[in-house]
N, C-alpha and C. Protein backbone atom coordinates (compact mmCIF):
# COMPACT_ATOMS: atom_id res chain seq x y z
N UNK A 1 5.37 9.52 -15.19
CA UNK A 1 4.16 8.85 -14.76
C UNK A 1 4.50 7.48 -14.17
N UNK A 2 3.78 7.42 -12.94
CA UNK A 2 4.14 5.67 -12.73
C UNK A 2 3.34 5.04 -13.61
N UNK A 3 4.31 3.53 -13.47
CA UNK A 3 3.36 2.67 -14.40
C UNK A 3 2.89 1.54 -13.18
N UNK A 4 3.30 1.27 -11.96
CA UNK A 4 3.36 0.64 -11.11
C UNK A 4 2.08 1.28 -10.31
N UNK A 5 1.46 -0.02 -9.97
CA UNK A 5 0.41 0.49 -8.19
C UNK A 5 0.49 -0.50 -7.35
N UNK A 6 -0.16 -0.59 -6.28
CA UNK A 6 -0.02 -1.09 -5.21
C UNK A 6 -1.95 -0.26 -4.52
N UNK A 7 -3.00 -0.54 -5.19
CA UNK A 7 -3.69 0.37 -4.29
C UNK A 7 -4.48 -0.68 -3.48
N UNK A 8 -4.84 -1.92 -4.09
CA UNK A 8 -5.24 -2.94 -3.38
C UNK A 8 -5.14 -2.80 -1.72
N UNK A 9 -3.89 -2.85 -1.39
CA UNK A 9 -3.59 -2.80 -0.11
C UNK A 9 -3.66 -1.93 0.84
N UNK A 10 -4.11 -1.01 0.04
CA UNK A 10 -3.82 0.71 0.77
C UNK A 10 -5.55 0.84 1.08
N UNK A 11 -6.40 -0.42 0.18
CA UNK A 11 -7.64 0.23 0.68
C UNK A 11 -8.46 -1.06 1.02
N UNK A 12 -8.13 -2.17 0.97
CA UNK A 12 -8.74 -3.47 1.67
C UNK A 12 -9.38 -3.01 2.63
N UNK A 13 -10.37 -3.74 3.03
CA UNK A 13 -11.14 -3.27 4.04
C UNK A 13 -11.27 -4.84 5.01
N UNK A 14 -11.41 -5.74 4.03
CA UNK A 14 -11.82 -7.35 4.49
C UNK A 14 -10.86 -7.79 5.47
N UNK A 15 -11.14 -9.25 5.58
CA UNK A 15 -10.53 -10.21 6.31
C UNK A 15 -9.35 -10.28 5.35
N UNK A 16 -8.02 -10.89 6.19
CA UNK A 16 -6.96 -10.83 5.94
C UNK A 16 -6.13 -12.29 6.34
N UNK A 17 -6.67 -13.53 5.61
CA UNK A 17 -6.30 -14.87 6.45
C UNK A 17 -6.53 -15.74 5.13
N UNK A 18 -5.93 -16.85 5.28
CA UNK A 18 -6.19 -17.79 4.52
C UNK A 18 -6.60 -19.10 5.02
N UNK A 19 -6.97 -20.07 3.89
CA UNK A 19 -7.70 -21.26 4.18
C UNK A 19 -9.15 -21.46 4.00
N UNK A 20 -9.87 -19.64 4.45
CA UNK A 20 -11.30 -19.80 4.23
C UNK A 20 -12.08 -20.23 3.23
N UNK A 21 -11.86 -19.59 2.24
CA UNK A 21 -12.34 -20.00 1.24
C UNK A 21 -11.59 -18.91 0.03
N UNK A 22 -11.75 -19.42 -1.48
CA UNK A 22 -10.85 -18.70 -2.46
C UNK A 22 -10.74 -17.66 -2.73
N UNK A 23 -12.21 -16.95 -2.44
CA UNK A 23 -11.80 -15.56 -2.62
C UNK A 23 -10.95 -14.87 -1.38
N UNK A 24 -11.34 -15.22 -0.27
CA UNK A 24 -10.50 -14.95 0.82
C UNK A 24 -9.28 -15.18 0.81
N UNK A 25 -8.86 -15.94 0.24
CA UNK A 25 -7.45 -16.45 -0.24
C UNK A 25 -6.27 -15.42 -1.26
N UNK A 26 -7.53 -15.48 -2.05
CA UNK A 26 -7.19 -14.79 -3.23
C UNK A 26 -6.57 -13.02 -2.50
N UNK A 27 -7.57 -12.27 -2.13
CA UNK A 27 -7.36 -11.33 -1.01
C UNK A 27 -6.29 -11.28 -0.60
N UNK A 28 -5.99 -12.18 0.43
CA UNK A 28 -5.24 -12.05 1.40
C UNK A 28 -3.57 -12.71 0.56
N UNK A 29 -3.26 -13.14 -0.34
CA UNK A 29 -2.25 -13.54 -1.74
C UNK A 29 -1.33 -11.94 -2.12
N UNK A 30 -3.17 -11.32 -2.70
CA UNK A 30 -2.77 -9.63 -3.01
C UNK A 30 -2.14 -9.10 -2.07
N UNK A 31 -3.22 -8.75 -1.11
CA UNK A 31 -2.71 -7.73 0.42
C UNK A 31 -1.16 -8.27 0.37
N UNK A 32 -0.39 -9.87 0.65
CA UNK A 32 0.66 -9.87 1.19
C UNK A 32 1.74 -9.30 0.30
N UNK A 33 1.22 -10.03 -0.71
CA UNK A 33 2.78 -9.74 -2.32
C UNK A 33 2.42 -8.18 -2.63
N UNK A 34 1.49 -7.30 -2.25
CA UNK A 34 1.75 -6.02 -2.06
C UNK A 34 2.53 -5.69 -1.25
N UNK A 35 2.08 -6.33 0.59
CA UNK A 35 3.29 -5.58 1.48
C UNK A 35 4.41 -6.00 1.15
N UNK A 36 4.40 -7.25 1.01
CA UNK A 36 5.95 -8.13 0.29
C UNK A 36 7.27 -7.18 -0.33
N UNK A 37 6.53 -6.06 -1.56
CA UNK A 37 7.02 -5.60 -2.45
C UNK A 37 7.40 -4.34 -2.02
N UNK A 38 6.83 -3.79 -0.55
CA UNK A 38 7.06 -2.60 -0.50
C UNK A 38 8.69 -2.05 -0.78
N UNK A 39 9.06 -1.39 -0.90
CA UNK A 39 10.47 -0.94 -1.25
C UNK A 39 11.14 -0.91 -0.01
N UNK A 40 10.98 -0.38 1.18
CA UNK A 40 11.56 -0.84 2.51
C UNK A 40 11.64 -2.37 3.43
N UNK A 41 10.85 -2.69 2.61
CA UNK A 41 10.83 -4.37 3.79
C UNK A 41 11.52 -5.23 2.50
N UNK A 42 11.22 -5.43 1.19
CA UNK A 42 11.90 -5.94 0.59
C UNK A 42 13.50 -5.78 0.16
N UNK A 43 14.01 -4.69 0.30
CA UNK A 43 15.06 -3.96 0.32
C UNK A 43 16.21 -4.87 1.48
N UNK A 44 15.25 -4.88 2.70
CA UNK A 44 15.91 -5.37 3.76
C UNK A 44 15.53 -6.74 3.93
N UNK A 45 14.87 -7.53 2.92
CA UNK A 45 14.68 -9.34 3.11
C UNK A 45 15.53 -9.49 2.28
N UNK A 46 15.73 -8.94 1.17
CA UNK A 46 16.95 -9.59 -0.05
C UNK A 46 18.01 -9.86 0.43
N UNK A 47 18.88 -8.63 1.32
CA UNK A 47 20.03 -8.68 1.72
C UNK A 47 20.19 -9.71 2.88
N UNK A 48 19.20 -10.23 3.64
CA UNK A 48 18.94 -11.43 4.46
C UNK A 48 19.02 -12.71 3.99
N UNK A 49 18.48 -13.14 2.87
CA UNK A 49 18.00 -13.99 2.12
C UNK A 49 19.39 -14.92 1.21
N UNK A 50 19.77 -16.22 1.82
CA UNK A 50 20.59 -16.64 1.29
C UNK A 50 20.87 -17.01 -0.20
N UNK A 51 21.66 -17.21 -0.75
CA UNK A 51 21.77 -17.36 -2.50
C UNK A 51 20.80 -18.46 -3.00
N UNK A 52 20.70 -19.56 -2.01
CA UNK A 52 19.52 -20.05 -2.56
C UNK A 52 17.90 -20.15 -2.74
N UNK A 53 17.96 -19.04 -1.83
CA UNK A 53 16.63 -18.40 -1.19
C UNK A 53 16.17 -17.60 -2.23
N UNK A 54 17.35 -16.49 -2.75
CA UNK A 54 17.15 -15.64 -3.82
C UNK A 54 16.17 -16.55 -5.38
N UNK A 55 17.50 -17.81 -5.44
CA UNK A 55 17.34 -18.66 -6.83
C UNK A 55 15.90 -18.88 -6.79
N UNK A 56 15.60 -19.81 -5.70
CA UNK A 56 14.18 -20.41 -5.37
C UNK A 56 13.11 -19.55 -6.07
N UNK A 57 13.08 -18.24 -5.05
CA UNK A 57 12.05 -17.26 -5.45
C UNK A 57 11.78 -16.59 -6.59
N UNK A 58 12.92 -16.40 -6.84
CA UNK A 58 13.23 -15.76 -8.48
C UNK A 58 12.55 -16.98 -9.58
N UNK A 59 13.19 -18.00 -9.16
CA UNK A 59 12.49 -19.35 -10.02
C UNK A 59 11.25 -19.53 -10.25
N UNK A 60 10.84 -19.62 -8.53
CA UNK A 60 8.88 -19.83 -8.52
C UNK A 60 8.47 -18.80 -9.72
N UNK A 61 8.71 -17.25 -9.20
CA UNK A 61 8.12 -16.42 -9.85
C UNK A 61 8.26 -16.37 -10.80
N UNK A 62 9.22 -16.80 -11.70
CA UNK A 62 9.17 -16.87 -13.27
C UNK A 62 8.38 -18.12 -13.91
N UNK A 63 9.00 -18.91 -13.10
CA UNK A 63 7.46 -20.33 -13.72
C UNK A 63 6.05 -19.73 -13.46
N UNK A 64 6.00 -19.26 -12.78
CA UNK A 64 4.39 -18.59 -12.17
C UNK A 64 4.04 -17.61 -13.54
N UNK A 65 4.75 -16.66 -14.01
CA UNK A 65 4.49 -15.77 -14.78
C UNK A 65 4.30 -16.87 -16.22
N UNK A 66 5.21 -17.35 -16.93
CA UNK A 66 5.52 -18.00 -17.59
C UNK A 66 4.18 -18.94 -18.07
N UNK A 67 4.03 -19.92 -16.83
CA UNK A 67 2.69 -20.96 -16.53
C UNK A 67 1.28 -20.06 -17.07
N UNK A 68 1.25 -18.95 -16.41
CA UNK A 68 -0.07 -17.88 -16.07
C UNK A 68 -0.34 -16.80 -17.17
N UNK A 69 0.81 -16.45 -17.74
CA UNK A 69 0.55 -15.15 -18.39
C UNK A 69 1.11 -15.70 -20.08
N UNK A 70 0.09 -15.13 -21.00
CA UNK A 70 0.81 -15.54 -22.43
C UNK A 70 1.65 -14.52 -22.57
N UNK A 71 2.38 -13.95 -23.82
CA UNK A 71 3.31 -13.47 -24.06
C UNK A 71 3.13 -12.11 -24.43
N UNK A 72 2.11 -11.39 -24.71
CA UNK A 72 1.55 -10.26 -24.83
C UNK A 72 1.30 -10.23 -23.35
N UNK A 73 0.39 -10.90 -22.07
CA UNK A 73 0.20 -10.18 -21.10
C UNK A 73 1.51 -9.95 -20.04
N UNK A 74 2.55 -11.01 -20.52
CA UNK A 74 3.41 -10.60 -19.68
C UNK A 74 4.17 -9.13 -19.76
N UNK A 75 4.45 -8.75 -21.61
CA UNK A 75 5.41 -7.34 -21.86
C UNK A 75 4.42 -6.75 -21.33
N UNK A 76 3.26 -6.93 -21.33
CA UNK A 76 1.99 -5.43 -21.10
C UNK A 76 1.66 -5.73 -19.59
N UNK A 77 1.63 -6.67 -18.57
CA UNK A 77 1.14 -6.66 -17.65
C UNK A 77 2.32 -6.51 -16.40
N UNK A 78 3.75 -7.47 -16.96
CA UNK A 78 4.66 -7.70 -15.94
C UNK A 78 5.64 -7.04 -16.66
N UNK A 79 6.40 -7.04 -17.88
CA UNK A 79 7.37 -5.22 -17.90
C UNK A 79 6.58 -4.16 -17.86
N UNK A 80 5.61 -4.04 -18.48
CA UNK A 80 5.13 -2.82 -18.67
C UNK A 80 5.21 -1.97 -19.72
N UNK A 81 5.63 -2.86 -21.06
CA UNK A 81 6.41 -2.29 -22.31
C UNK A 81 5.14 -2.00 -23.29
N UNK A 82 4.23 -2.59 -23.19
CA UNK A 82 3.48 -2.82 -24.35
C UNK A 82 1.86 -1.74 -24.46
């Protein structure tokens, strides 16, 4: 069974821009870090992406999780263990 989705993106219908206002923001955040993640385009930005490019991102995103998610939503929301 997957435990992973991505359907957000597959069925957006809206505007796709930022700046407008938050929910529009918010939207258009999802839509990207969905395409972001796809397994073919990310596959081929990693191997692009210099060692400190990697650190950076890897960094943000763990302060981001860390900052955002308590410790139950991260095993249950971001591994997927719980």
């Amino acid at each position: 069974m997957t435990r992973h989705s991505h359907k957000f993106v597959e069925t957006f219908q809206g505007f796709v821009g930022f700046g407008l206002d938050r929910p529009t923001d918010e939207h258009a955040l999802i839509y990207y870090l969905q395409k972001f993640s796809d397994d073919a385009l990310i596959s081929t930005l990693v191997q692009r992406m210099s060692d400190e490019e990697l650190l950076a991102l890897f960094d943000h995103l763990g302060r981001l999780l860390k900052r955002h998610l308590t410790e139950d939503e991260y095993h249950r929301l971001f591994l997927k263990d719980g």
